[in-house]
C-alpha atoms as a PDB file:
ATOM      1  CA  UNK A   1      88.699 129.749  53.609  1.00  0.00           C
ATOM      2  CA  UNK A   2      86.978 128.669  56.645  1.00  0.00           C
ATOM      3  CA  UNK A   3      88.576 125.836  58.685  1.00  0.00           C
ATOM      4  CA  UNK A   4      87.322 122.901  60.511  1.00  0.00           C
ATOM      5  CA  UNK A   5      90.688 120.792  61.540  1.00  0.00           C
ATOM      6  CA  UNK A   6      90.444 117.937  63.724  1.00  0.00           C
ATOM      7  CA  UNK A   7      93.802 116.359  65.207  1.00  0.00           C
ATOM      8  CA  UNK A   8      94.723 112.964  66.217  1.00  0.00           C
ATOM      9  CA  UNK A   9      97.727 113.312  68.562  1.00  0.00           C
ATOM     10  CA  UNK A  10      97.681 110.948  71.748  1.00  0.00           C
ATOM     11  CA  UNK A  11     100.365 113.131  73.426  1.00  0.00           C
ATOM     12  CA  UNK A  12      98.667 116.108  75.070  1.00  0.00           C
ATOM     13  CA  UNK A  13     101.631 118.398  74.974  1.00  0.00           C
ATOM     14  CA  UNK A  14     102.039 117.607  71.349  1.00  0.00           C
ATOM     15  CA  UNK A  15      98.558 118.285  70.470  1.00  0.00           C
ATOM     16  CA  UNK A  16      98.798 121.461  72.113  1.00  0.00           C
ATOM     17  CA  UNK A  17     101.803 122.187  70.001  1.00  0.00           C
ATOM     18  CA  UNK A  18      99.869 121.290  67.177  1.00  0.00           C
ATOM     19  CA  UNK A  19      96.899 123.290  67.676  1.00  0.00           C
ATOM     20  CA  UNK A  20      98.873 126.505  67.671  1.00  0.00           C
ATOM     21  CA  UNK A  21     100.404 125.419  64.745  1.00  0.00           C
ATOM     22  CA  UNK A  22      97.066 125.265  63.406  1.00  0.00           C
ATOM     23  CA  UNK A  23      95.839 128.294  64.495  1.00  0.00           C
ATOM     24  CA  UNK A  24      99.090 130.376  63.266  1.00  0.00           C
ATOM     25  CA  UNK A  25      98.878 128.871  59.667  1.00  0.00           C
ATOM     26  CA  UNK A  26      94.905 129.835  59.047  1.00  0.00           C
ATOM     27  CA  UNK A  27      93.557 133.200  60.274  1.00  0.00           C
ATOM     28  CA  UNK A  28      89.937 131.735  59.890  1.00  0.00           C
ATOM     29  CA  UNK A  29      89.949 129.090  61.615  1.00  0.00           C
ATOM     30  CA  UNK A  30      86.621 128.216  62.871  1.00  0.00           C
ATOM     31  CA  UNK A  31      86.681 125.010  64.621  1.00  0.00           C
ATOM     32  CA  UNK A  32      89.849 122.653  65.997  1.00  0.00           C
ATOM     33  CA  UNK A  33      88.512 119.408  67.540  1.00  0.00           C
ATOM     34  CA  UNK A  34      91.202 117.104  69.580  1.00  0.00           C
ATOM     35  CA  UNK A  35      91.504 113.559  69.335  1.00  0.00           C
ATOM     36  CA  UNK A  36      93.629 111.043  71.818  1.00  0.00           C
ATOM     37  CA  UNK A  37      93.130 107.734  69.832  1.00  0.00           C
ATOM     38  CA  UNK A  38      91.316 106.431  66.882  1.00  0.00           C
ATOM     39  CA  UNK A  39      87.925 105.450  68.594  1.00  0.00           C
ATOM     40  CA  UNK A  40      87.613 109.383  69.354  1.00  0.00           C
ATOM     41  CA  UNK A  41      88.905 110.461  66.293  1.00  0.00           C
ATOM     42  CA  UNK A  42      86.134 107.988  64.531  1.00  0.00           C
ATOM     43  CA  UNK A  43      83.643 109.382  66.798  1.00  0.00           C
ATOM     44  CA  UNK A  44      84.163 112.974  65.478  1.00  0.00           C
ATOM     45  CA  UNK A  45      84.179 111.360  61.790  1.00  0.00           C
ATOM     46  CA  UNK A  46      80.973 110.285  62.525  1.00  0.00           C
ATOM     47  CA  UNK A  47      82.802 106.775  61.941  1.00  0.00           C
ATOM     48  CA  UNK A  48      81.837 103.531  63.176  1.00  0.00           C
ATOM     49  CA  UNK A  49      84.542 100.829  64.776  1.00  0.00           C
ATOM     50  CA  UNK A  50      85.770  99.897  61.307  1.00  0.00           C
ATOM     51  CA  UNK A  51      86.042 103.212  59.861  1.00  0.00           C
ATOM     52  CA  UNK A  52      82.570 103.124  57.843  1.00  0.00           C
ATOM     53  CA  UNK A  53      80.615 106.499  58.171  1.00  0.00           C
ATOM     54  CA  UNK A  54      76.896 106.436  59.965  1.00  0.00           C
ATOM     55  CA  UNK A  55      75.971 109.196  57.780  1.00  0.00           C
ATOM     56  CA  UNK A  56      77.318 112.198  55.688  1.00  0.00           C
ATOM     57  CA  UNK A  57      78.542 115.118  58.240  1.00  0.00           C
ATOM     58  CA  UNK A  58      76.753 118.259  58.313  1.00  0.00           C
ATOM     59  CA  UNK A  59      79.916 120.245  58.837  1.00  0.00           C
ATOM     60  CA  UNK A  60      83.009 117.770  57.843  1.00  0.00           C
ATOM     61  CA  UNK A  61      86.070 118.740  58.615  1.00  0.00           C
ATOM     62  CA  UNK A  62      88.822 120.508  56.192  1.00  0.00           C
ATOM     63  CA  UNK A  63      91.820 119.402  57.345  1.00  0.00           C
ATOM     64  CA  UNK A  64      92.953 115.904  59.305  1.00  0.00           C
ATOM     65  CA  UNK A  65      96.260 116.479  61.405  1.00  0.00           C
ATOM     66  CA  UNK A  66      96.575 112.126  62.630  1.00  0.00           C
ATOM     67  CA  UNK A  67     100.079 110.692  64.170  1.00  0.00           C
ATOM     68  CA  UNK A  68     100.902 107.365  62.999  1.00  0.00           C
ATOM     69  CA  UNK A  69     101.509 105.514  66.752  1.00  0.00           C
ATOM     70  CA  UNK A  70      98.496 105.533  68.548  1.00  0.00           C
ATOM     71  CA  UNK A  71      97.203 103.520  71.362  1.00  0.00           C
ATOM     72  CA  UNK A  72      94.925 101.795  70.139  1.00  0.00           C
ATOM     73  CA  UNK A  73      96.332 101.094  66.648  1.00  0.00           C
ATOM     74  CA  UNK A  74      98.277 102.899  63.822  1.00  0.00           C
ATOM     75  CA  UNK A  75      97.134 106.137  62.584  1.00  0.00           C
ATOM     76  CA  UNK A  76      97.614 104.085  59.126  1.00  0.00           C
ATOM     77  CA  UNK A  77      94.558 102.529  59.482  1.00  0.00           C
ATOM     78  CA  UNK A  78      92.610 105.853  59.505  1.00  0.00           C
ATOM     79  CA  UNK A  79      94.346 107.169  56.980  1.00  0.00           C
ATOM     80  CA  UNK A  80      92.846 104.831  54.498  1.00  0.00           C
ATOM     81  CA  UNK A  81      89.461 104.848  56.158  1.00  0.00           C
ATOM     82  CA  UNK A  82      89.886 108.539  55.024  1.00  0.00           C
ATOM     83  CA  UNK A  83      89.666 107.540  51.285  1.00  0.00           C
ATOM     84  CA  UNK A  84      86.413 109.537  50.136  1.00  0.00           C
ATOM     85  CA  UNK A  85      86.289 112.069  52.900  1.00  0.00           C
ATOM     86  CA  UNK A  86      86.522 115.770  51.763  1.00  0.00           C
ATOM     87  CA  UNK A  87      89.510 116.537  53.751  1.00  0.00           C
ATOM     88  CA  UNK A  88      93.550 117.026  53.505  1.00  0.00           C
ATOM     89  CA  UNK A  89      94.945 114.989  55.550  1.00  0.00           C
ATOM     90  CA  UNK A  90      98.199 115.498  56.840  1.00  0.00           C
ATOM     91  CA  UNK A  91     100.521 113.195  58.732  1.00  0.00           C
ATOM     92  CA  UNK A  92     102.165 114.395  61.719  1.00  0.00           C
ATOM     93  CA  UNK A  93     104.987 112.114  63.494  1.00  0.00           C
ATOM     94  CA  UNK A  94     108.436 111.546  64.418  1.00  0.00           C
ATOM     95  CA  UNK A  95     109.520 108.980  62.133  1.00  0.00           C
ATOM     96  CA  UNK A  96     110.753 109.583  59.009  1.00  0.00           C
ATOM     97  CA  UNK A  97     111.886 106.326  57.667  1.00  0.00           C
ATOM     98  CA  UNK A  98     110.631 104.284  54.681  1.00  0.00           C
ATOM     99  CA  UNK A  99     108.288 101.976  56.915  1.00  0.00           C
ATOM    100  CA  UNK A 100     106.351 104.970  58.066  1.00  0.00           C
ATOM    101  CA  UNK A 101     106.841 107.519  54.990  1.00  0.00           C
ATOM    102  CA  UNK A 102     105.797 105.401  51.818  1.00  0.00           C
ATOM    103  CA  UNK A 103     102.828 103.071  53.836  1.00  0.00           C
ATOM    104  CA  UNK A 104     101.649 106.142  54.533  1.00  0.00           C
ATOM    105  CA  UNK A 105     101.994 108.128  50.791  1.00  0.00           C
ATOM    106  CA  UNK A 106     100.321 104.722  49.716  1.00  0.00           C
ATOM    107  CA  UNK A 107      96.922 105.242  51.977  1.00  0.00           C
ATOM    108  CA  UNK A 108      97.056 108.558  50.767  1.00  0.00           C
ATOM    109  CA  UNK A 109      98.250 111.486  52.805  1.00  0.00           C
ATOM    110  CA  UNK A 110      98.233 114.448  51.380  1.00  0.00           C
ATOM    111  CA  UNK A 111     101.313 115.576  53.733  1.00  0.00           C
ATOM    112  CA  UNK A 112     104.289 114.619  55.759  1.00  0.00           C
ATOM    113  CA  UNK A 113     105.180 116.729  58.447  1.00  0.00           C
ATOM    114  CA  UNK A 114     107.825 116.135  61.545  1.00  0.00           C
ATOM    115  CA  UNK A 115     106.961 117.006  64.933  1.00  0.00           C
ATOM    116  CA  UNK A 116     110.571 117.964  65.445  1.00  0.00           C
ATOM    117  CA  UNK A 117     110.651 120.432  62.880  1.00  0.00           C
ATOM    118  CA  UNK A 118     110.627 124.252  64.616  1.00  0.00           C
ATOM    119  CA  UNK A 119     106.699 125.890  64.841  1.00  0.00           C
ATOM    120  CA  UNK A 120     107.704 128.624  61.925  1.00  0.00           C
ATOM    121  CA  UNK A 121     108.914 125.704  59.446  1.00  0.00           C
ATOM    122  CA  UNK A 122     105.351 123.336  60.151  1.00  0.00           C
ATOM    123  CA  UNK A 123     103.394 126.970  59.524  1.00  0.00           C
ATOM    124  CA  UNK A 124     105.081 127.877  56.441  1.00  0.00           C
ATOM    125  CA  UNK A 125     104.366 123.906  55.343  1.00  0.00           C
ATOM    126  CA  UNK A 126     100.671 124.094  56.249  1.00  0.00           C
ATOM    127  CA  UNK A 127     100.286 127.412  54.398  1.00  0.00           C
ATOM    128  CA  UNK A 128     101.238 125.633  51.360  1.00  0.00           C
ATOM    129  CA  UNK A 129      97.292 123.683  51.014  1.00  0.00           C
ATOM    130  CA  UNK A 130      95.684 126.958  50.255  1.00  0.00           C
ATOM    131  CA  UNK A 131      98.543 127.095  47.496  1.00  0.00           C
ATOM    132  CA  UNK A 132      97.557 123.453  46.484  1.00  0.00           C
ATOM    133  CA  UNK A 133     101.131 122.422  47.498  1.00  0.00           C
ATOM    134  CA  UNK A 134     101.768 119.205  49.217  1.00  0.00           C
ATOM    135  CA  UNK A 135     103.155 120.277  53.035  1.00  0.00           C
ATOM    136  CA  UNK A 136     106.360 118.293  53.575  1.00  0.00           C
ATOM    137  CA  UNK A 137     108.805 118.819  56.297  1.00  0.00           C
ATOM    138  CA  UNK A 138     112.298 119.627  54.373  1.00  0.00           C
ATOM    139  CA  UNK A 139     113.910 116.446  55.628  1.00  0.00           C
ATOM    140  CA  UNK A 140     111.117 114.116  54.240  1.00  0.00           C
ATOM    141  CA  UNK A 141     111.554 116.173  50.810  1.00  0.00           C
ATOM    142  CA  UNK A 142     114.890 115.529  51.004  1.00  0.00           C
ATOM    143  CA  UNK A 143     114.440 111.724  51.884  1.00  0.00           C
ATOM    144  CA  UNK A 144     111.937 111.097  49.374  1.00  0.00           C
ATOM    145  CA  UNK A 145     114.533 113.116  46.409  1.00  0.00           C
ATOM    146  CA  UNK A 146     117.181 110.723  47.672  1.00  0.00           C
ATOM    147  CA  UNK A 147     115.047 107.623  47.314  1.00  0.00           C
ATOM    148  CA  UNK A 148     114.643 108.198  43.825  1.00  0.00           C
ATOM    149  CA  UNK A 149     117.753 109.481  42.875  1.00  0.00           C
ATOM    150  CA  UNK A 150     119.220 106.372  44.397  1.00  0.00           C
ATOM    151  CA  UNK A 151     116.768 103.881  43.015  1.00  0.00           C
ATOM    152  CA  UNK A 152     115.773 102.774  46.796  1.00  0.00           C
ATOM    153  CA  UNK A 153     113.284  99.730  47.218  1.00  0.00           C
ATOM    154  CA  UNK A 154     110.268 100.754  48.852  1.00  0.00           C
ATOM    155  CA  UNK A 155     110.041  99.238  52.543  1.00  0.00           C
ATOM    156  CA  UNK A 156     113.765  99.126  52.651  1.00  0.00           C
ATOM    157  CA  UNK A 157     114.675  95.932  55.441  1.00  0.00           C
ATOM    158  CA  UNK A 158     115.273  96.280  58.482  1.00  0.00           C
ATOM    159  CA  UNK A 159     115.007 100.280  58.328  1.00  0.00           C
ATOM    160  CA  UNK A 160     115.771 102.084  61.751  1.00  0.00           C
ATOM    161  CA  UNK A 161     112.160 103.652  62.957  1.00  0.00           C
ATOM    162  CA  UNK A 162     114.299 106.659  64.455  1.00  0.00           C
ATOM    163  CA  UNK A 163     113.163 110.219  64.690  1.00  0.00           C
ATOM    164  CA  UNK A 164     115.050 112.474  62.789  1.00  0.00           C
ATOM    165  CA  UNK A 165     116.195 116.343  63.011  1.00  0.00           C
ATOM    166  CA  UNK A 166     115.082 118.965  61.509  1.00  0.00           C
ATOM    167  CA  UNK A 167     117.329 120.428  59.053  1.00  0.00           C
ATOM    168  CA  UNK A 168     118.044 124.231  58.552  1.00  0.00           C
ATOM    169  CA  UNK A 169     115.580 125.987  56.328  1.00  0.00           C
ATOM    170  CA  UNK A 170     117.916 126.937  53.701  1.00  0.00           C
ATOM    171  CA  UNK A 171     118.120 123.264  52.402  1.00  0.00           C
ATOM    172  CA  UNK A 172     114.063 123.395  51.940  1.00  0.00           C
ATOM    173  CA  UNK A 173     113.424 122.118  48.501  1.00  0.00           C
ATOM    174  CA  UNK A 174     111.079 124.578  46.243  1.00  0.00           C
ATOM    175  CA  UNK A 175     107.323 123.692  45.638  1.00  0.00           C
ATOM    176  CA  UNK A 176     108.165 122.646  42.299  1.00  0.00           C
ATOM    177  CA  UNK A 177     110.217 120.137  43.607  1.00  0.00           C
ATOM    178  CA  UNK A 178     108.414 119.131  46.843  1.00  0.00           C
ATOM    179  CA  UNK A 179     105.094 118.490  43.782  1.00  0.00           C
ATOM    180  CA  UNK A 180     107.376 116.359  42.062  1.00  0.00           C
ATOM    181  CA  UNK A 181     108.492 114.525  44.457  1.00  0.00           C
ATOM    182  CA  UNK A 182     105.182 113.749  45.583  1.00  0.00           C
ATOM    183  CA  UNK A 183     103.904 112.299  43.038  1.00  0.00           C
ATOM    184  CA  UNK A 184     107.009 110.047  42.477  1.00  0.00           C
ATOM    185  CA  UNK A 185     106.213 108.784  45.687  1.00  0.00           C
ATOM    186  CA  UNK A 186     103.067 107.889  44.665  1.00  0.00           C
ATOM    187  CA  UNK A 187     104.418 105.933  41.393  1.00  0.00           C
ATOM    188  CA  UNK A 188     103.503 108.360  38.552  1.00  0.00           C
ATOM    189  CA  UNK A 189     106.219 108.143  35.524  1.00  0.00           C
ATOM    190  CA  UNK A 190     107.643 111.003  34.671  1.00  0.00           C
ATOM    191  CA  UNK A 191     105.492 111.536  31.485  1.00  0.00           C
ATOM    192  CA  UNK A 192     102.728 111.739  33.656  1.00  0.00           C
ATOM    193  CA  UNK A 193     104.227 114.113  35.599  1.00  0.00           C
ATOM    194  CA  UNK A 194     104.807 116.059  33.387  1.00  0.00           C
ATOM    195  CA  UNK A 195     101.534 116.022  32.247  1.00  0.00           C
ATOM    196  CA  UNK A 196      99.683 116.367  35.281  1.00  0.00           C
ATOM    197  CA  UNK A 197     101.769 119.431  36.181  1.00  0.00           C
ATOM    198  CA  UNK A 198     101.730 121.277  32.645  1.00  0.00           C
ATOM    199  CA  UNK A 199     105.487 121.005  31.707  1.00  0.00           C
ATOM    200  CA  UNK A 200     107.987 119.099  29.566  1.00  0.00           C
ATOM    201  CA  UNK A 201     109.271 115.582  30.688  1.00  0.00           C
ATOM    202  CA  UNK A 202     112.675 117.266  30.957  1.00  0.00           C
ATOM    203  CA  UNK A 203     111.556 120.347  33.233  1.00  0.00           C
ATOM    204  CA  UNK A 204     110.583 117.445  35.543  1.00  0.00           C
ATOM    205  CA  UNK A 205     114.174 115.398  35.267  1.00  0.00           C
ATOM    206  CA  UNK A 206     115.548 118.936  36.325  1.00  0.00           C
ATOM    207  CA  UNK A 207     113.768 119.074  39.509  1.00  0.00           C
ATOM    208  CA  UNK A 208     115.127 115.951  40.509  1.00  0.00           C
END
């Protein structure tokens, strides 16, 4: 599929970084436009201040790379201004603890990806949308499957907002698992998991 990606990073090496991320994961990608804050990200929405759309883009973009710390607000607030827009959008930061991760699973991202993680581990996530998979960085999988398994309170106080390290790839969770996982984080049951996905209520306690 063609590919029209626009990413909101406001450091300039990291958005760099990103782009040939980008440009590795999709060999038809046709257009990647580069955003510093939220006012220029809005711009190339076709946004206004508050997030509300002038009119319906000719050519909208496909994919939404945003960090969450900008400097002129929290990539958060996009995020839910994205609600509507024909686009994945994928969150790309540092911070991997529960007042970053689940705020943002709530505005809906459609991803969680660590900037720490190496370039061949963010490529392999990002190939995962043309799969319909949800790209998460192994560590946030991992988070996310101890959260539930522990029966963790959303928002957990006083939570460290501390990048984390990449883990090695063989402790990657499957896409079967990374799904589930998902939509627990987005408070499905696990009937309705198991609906949603095609398989028995069981098959879906086994993947967690």
């Amino acid at each position: 599929m063609s590919v029209k990606v626009l990413i909101l990073e406001d450091n300039p090496v990291a958005r760099g970084f990103l782009c040939r991320v980008v440009s590795e994961s999709f060999s038809d990608v046709s257009t990647i436009v580069e955003a510093g804050d939220l006012a220029a990200a809005r711009r190339e929405l076709g946004f206004g201040a508050r997030g509300q759309p002038h009119a319906v883009q000719a050519s909208p973009f496909q994919l939404v790379l945003l960090d969450l710390e900008l400097p002129d607000g929290s990539g958060l607030e996009l995020l839910r201004e994205l609600n509507g827009y024909p686009a994945t959008r994928i969150v790309t930061t540092l911070y991997s603890d529960d007042e970053h991760l689940f705020p943002a699973l709530q505005f809906g991202t459609d991803g969680y990806l660590l900037k720490e993680d190496r370039f061949e581990v963010l490529v392999e996530e990002l190939q995962k949308i043309v799969r319909g998979q949800p790209p998460l960085s192994p560590a946030i999988a991992r988070r996310l499957l101890h959260h539930f398994r522990d029966g963790e309170g959303h928002g957990t106080a006083g939570a460290a907002s501390v990048p984390v390290r990449a883990e090695p790839d063989h402790e990657q969770l499957t896409p079967r698992e990374s799904e589930v996982l998902t939509y627990l984080s987005k408070g499905f049951t696990i009937k309705e998991i198991a609906s949603l996905m095609g398989i028995k209520w069981f098959t879906v306690n086994d993947h967690i």
